[in-house]
C-alpha atoms as a PDB file:
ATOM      1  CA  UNK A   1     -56.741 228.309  95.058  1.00  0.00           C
ATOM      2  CA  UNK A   2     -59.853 228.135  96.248  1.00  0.00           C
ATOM      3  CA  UNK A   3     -61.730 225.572  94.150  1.00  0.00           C
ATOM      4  CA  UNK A   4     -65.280 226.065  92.890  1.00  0.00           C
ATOM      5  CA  UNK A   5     -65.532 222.823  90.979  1.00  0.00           C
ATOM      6  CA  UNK A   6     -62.802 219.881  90.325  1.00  0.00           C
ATOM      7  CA  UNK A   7     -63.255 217.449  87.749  1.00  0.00           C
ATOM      8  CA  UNK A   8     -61.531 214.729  86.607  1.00  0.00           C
ATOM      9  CA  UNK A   9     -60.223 215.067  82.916  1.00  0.00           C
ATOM     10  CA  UNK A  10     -59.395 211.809  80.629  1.00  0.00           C
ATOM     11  CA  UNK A  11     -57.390 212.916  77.419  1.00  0.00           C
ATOM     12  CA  UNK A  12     -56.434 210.435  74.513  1.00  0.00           C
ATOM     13  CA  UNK A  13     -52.935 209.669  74.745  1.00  0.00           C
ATOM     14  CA  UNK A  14     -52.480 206.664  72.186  1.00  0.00           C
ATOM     15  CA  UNK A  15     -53.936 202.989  71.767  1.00  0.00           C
ATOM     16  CA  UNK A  16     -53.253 199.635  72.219  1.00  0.00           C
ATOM     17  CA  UNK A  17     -53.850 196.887  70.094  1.00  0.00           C
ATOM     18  CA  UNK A  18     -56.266 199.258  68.549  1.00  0.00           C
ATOM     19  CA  UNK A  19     -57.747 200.522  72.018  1.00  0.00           C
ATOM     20  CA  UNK A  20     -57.087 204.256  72.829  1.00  0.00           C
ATOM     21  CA  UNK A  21     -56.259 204.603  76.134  1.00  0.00           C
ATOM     22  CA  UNK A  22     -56.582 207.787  78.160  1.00  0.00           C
ATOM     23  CA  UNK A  23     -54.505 210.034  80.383  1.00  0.00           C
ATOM     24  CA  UNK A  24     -56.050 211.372  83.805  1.00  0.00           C
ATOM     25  CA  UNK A  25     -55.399 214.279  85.532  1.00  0.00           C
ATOM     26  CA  UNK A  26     -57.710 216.759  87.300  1.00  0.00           C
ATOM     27  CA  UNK A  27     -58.987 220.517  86.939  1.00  0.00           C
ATOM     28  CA  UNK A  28     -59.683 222.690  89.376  1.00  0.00           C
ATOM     29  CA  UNK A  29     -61.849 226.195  88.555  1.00  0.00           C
ATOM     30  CA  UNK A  30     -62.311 228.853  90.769  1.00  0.00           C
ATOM     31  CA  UNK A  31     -64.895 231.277  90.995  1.00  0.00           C
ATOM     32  CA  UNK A  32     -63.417 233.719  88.186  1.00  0.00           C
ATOM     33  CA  UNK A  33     -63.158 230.644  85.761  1.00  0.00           C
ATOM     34  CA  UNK A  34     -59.003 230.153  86.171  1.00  0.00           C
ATOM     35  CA  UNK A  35     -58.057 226.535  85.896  1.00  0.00           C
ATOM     36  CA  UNK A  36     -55.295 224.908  87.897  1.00  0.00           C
ATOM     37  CA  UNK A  37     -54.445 221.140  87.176  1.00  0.00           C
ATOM     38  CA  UNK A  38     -52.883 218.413  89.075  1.00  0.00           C
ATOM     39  CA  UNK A  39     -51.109 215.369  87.127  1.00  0.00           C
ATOM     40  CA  UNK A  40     -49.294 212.550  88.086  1.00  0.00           C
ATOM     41  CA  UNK A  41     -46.348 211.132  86.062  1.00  0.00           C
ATOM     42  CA  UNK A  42     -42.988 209.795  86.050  1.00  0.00           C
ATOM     43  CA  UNK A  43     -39.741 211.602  87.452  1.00  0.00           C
ATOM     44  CA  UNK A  44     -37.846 211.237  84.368  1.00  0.00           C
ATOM     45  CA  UNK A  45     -38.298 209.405  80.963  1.00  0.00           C
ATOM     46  CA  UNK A  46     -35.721 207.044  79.809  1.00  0.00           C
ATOM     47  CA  UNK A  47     -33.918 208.971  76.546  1.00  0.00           C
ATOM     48  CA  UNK A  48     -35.278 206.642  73.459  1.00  0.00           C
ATOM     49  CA  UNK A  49     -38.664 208.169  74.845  1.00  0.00           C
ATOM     50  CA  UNK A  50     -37.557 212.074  74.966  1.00  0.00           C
ATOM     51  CA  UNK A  51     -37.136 212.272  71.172  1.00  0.00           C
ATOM     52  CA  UNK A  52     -39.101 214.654  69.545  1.00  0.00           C
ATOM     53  CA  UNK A  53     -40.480 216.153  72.959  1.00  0.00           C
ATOM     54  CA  UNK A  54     -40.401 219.344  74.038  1.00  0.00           C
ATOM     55  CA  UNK A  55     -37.332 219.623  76.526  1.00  0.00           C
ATOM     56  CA  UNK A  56     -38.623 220.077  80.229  1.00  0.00           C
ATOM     57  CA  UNK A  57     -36.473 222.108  82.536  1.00  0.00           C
ATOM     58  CA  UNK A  58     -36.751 218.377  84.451  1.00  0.00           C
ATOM     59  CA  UNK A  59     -35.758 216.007  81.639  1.00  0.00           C
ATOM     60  CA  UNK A  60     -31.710 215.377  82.505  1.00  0.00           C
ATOM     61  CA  UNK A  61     -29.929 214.279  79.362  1.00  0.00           C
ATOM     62  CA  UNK A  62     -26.548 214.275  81.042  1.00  0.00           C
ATOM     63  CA  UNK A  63     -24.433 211.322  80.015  1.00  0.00           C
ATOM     64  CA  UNK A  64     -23.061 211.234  83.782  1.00  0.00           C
ATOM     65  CA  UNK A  65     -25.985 211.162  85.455  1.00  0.00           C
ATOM     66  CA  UNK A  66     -26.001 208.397  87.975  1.00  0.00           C
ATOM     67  CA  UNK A  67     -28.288 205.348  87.688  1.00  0.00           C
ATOM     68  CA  UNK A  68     -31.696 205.664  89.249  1.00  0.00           C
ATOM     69  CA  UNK A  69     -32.298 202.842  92.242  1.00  0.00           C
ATOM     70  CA  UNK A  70     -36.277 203.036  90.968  1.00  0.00           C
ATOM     71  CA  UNK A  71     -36.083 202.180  87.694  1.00  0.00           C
ATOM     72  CA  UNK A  72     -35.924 204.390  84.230  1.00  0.00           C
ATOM     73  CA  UNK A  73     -38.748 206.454  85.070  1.00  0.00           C
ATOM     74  CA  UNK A  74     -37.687 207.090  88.753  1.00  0.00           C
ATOM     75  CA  UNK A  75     -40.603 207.800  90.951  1.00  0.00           C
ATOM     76  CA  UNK A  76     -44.603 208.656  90.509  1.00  0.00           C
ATOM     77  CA  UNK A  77     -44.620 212.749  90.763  1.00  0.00           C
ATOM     78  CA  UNK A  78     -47.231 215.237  90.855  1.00  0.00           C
ATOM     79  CA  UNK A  79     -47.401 217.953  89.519  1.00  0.00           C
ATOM     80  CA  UNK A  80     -49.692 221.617  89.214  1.00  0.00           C
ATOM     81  CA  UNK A  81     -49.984 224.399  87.224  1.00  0.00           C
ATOM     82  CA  UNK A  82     -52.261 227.023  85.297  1.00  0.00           C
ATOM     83  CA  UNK A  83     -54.427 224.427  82.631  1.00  0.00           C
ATOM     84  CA  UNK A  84     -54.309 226.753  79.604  1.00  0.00           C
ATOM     85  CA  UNK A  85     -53.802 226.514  75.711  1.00  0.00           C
ATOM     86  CA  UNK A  86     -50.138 225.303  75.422  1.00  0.00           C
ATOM     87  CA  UNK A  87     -49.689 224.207  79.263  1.00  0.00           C
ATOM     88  CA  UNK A  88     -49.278 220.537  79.716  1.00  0.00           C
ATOM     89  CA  UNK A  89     -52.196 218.445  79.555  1.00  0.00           C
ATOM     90  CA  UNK A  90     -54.196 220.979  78.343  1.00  0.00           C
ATOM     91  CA  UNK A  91     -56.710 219.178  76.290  1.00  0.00           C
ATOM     92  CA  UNK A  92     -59.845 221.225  74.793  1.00  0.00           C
ATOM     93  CA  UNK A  93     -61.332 217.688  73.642  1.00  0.00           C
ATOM     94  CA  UNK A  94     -60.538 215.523  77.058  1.00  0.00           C
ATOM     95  CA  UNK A  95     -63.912 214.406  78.400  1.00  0.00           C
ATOM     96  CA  UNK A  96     -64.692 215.263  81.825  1.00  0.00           C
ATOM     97  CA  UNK A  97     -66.824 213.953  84.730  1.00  0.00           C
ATOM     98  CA  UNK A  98     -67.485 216.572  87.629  1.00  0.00           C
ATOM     99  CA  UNK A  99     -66.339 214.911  90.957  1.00  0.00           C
ATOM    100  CA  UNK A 100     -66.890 217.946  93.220  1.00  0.00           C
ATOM    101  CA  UNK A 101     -68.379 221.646  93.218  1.00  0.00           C
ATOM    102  CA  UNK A 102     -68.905 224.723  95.712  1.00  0.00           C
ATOM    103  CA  UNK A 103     -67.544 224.337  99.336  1.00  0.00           C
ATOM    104  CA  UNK A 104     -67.400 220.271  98.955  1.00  0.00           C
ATOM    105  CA  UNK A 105     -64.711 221.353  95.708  1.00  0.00           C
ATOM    106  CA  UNK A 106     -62.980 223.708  97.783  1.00  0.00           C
ATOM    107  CA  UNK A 107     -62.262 220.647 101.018  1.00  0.00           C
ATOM    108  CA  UNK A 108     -61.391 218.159  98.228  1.00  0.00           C
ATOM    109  CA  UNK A 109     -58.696 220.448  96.624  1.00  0.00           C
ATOM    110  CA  UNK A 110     -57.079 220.897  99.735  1.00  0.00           C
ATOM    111  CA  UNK A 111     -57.457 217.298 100.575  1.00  0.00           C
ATOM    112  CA  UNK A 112     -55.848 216.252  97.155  1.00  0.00           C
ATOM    113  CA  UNK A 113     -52.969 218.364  97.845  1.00  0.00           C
ATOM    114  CA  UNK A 114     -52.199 216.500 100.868  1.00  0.00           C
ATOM    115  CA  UNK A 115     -52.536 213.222  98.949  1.00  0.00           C
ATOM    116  CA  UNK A 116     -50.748 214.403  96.626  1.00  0.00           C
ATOM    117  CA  UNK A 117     -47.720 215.093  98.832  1.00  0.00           C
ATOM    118  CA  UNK A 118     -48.221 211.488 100.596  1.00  0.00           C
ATOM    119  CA  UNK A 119     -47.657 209.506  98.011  1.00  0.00           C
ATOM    120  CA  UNK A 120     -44.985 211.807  96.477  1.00  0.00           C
ATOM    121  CA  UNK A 121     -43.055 211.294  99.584  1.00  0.00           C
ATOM    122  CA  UNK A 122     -43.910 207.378  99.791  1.00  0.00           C
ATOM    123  CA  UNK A 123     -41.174 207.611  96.698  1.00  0.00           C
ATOM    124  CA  UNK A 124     -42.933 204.726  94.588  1.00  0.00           C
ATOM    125  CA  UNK A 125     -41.580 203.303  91.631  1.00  0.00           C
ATOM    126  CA  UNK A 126     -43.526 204.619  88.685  1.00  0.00           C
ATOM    127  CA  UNK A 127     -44.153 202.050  86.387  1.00  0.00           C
ATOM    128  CA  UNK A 128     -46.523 202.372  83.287  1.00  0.00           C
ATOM    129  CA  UNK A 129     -47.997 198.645  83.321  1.00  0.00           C
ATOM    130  CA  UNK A 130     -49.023 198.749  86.643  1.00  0.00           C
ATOM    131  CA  UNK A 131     -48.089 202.041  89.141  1.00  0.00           C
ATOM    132  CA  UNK A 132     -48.092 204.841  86.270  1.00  0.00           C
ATOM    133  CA  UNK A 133     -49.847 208.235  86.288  1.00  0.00           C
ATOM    134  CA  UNK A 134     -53.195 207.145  86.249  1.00  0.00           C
ATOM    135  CA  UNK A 135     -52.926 204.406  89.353  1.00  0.00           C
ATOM    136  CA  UNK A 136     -50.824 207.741  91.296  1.00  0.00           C
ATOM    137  CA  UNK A 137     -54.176 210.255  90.522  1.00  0.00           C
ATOM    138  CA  UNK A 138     -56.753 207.507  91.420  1.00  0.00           C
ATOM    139  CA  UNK A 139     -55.069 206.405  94.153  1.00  0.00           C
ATOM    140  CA  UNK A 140     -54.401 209.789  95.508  1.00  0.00           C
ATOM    141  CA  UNK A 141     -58.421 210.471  95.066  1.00  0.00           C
ATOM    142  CA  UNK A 142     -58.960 207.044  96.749  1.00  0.00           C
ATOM    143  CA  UNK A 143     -56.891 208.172  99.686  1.00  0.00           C
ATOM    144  CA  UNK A 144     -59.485 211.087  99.864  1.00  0.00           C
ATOM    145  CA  UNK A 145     -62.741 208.824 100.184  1.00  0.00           C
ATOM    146  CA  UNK A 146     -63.577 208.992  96.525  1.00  0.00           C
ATOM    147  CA  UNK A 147     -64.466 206.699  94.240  1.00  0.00           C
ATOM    148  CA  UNK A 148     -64.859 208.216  90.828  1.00  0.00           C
ATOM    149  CA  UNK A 149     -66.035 206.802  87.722  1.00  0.00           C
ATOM    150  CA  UNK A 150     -63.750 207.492  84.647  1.00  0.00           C
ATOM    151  CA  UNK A 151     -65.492 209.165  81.808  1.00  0.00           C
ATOM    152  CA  UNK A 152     -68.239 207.044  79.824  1.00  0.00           C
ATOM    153  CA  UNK A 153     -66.102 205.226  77.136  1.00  0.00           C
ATOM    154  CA  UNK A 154     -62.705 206.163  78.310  1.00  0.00           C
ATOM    155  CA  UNK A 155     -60.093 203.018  79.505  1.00  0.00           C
ATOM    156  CA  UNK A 156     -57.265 204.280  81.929  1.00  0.00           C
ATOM    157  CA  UNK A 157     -55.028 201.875  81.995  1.00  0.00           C
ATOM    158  CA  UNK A 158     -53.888 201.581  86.154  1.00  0.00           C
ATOM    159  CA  UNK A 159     -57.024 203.903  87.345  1.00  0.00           C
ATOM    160  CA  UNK A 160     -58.670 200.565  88.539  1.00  0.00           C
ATOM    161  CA  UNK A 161     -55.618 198.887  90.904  1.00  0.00           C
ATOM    162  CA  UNK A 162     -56.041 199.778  94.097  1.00  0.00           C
ATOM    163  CA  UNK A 163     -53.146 199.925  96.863  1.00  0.00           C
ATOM    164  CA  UNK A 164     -52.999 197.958 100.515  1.00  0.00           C
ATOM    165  CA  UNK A 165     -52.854 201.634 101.702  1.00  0.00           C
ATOM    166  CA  UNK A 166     -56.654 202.122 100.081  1.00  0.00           C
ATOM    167  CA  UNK A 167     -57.693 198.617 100.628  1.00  0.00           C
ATOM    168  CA  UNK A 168     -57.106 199.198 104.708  1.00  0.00           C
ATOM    169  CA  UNK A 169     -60.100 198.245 106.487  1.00  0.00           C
ATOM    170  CA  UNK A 170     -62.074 196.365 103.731  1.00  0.00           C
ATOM    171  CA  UNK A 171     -62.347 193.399 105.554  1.00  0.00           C
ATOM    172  CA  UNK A 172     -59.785 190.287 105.247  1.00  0.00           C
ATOM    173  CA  UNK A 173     -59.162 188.690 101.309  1.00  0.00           C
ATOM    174  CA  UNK A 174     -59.406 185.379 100.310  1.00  0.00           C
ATOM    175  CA  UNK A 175     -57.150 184.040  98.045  1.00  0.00           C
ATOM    176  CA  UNK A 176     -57.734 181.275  95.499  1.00  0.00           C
ATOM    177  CA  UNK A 177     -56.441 177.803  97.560  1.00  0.00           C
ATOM    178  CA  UNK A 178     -57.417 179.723 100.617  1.00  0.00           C
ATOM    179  CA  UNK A 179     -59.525 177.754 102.725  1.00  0.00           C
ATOM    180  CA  UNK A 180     -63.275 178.715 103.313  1.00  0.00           C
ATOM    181  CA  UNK A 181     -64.260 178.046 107.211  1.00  0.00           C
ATOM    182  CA  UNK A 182     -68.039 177.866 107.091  1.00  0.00           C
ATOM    183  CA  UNK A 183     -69.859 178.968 110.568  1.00  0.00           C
ATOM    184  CA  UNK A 184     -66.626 179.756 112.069  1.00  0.00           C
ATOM    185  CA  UNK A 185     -66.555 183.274 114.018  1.00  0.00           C
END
């Protein structure tokens, strides 16, 4: 695809302690207006939370189905796909901020990709508190030399945790207890 504009998409996906939280995922347009998304999520879902969904090719029910080393959920995934009425994620309501458009939309798409694939391959745990979709879709945008702002009004839980992979070359951390040496070079 090439892209003409990408933005990044926060959708309503429940709320906490009275809080709705968002899902993230982005949308790429070409030129004649078709819309391609990219999503991160988890490999599988543990049963209790597949009731009442619509049955993915992907979801495994099978009793025999041997115990995953990374947890219930497996591993962060990505996926893509036309973003049309019916289609996953499709939201007509999700709020939007424009991250990239023209030839800068069309490097960053093919950047993403490559992210995308990274940390796919890295095989990381997804795990909603903390490394769930919306850490996997920041972090992959991180890992392309953005820094997006979510949506005005919309909290993401994970979109703000950054990884030791992003954090490279920001400069050495102090830790609370850590000793400060003053003058010391």
């Amino acid at each position: 695809m090439n892209a003409a504009r990408i933005d990044l998409m926060a959708s309503a996906a429940g709320k906490i302690g009275g809080v709705t939280w968002h899902h993230l995922y982005l949308v790429a347009t070409d030129g004649a207006g078709r819309q391609v998304y990219l999503r991160a999520g988890p490999q599988c879902l543990p049963r209790e939370m597949i009731a009442g969904r619509i049955r993915r090719q992907e979801d495994t029910l099978d009793e025999d189905d041997e115990p995953r080393l990374q947890g219930p959920y497996g591993v962060i995934t990505f996926l893509t796909g036309a973003y049309e009425p019916g289609g996953i994620d499709f939201d007509a309501l999700a709020a939007n901020v424009t991250l990239a458009s023209g030839n800068a939309a069309a490097a960053l798409w093919e950047k993403l990709q490559g992210s995308a694939q990274a940390l796919q391959a890295e095989q990381i745990a997804y795990d909603p508190v903390e490394k769930g979709a919306n850490w996997a879709l920041m972090e992959a945008l991180r890992r392309c030399g953005m820094q997006p702002a979510l949506p005005p009004r919309r909290w993401a839980p994970g979109a703000s945790a950054v990884s030791m992979e992003s954090a490279k070359g920001t400069g050495p951390t102090r830790r609370v207890g850590d000793p400060v040496l003053v003058g010391a070079q």
